[in-house]
Structures are given as C-alpha cells and as structure tokens.
C-alpha atoms as a PDB file:
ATOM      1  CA  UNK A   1      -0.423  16.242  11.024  1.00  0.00           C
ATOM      2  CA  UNK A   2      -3.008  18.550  10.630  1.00  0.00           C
ATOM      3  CA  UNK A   3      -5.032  19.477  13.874  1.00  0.00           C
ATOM      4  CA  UNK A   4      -7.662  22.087  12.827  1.00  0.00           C
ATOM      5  CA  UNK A   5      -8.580  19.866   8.620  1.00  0.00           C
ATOM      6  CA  UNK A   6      -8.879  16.774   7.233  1.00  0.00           C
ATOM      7  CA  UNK A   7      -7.062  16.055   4.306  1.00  0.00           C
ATOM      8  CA  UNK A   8      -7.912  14.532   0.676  1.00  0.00           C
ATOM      9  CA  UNK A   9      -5.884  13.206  -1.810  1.00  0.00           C
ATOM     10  CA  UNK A  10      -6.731  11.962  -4.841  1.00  0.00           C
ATOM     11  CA  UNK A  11      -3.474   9.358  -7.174  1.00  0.00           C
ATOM     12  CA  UNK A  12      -3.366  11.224 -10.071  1.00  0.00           C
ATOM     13  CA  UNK A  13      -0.388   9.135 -11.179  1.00  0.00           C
ATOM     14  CA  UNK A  14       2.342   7.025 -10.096  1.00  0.00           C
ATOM     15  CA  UNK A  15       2.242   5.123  -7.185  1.00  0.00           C
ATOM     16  CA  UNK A  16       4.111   4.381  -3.586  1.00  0.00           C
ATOM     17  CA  UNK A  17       3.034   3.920   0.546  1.00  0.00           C
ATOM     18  CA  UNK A  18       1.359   6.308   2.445  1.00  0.00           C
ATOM     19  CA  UNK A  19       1.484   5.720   6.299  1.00  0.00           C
ATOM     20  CA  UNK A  20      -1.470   7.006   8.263  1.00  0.00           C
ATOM     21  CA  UNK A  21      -1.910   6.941  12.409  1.00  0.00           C
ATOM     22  CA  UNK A  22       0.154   6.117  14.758  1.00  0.00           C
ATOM     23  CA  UNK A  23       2.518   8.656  16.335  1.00  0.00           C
ATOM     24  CA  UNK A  24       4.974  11.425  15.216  1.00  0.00           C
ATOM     25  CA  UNK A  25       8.980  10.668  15.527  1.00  0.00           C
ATOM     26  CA  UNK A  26      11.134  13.633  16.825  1.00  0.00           C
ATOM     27  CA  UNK A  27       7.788  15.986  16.870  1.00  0.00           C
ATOM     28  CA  UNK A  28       7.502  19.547  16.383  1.00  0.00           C
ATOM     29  CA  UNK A  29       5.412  22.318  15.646  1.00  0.00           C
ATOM     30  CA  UNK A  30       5.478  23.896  12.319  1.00  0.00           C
ATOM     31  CA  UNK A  31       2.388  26.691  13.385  1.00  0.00           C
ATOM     32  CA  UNK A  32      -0.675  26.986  15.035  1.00  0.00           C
ATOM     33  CA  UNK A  33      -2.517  24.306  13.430  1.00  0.00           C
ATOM     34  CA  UNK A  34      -0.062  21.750  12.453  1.00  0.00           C
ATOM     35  CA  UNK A  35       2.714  19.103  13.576  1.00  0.00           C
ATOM     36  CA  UNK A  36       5.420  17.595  11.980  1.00  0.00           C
ATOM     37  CA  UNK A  37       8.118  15.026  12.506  1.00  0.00           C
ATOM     38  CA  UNK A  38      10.689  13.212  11.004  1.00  0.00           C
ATOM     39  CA  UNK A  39       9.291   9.949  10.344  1.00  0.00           C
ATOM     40  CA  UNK A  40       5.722   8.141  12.331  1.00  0.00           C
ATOM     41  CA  UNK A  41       6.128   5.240  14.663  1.00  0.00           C
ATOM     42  CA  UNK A  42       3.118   2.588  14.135  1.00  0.00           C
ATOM     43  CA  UNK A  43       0.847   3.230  11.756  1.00  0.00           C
ATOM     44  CA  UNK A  44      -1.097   1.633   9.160  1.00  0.00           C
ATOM     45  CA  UNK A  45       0.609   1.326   6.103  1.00  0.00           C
ATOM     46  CA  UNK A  46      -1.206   1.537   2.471  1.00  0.00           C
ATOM     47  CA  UNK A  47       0.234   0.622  -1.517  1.00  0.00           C
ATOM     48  CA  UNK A  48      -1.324   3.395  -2.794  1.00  0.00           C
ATOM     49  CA  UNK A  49      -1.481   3.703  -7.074  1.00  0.00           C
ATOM     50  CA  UNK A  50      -3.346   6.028  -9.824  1.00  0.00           C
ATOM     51  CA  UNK A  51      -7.011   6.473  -9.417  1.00  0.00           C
ATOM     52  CA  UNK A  52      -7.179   6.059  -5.615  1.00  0.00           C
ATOM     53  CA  UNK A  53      -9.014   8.475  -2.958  1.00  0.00           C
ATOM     54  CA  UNK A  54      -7.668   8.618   0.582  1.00  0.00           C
ATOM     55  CA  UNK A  55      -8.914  10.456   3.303  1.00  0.00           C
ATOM     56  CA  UNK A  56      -6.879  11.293   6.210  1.00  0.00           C
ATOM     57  CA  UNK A  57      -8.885  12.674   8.682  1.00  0.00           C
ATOM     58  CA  UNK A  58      -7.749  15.784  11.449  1.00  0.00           C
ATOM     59  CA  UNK A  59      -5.880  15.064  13.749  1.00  0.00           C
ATOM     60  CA  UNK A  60      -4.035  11.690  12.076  1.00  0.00           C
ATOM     61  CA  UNK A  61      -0.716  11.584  11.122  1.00  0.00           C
ATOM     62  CA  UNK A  62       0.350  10.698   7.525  1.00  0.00           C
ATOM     63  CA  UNK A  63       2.965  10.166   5.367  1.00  0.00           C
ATOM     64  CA  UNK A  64       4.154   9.176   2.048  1.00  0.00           C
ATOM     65  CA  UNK A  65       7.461   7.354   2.809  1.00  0.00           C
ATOM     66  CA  UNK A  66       8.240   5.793  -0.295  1.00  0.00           C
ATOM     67  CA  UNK A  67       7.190   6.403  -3.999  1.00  0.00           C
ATOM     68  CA  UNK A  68       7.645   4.612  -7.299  1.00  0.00           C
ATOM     69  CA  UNK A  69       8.849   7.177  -9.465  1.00  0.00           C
ATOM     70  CA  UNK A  70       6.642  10.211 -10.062  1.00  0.00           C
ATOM     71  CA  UNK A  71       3.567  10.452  -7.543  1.00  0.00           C
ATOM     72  CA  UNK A  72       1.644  13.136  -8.569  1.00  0.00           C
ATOM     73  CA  UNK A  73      -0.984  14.126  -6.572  1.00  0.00           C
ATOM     74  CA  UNK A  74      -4.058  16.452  -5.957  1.00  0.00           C
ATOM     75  CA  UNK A  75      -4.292  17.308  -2.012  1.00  0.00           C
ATOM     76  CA  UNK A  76      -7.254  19.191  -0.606  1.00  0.00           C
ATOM     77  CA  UNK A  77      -7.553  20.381   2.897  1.00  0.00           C
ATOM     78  CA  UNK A  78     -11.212  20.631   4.350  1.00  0.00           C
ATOM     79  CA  UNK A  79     -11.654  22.796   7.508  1.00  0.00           C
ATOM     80  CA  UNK A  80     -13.266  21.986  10.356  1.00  0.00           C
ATOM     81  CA  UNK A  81     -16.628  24.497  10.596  1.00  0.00           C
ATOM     82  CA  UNK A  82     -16.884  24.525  13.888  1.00  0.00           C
END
C-alpha cells in the first residue's frame, strides 16, 4: 500500500486477479511511505487481462494474487502534489 501515490497499471499481457481495498494481513512497514503485508483481508477482487487500465488510488491496498502465466505489466506511481 502506498500512502504518499496512487498507482497505475496498464495489462500489457497475460492475465490473472488483482485484489484492491480492504485491509493488510500480518502488516508492516517497508519505509516512510509504504505498507506491506502478507496477503489483504476483504477486498474487491478483479479478472484482470491484456489491454486493461487500473487505477489504485493512495492509500488502498492491492494485490495481484494469482496470474495466468506471464503478466507483464507497466506500473506508474503518481505523487501526491500537495
């Protein structure tokens, strides 16, 4: 989870499920800005395939717990500016 950016991926190819919200499992922080855990508890869970855009905003925890195959994707990270 990233506290200070929202992040933006775009499917370049492959496929698999990205979970988004609910709450970290077992969390911890990795530095100043960001959390990690070892799995999320709740959530909203996506099918997620070549060609889509997600946006996880700051703040939201996400992750990609199962892919088909390769998932090959390109991540950016937009700052907050204030």
């Amino acid at each position: 989870m990233h506290e200070k950016e929202a992040e933006f991926f775009y499917v370049i190819d492959g496929a698999g499920t990205l979970v988004t919200g609910g709450k970290l499992v077992d969390e911890k922080r990795t530095n100043d800005a960001n959390l990690s855990g070892t799995s999320i508890s709740g959530g909203e869970t996506k099918q997620i395939k070549k060609g889509d855009f997600i946006l996880v905003p700051e703040g939201v925890p996400h992750h990609f717990p199962k892919v088909e195959g390769n998932l090959t994707l390109m991540s950016l990270h937009l700052p907050r500016t204030q």
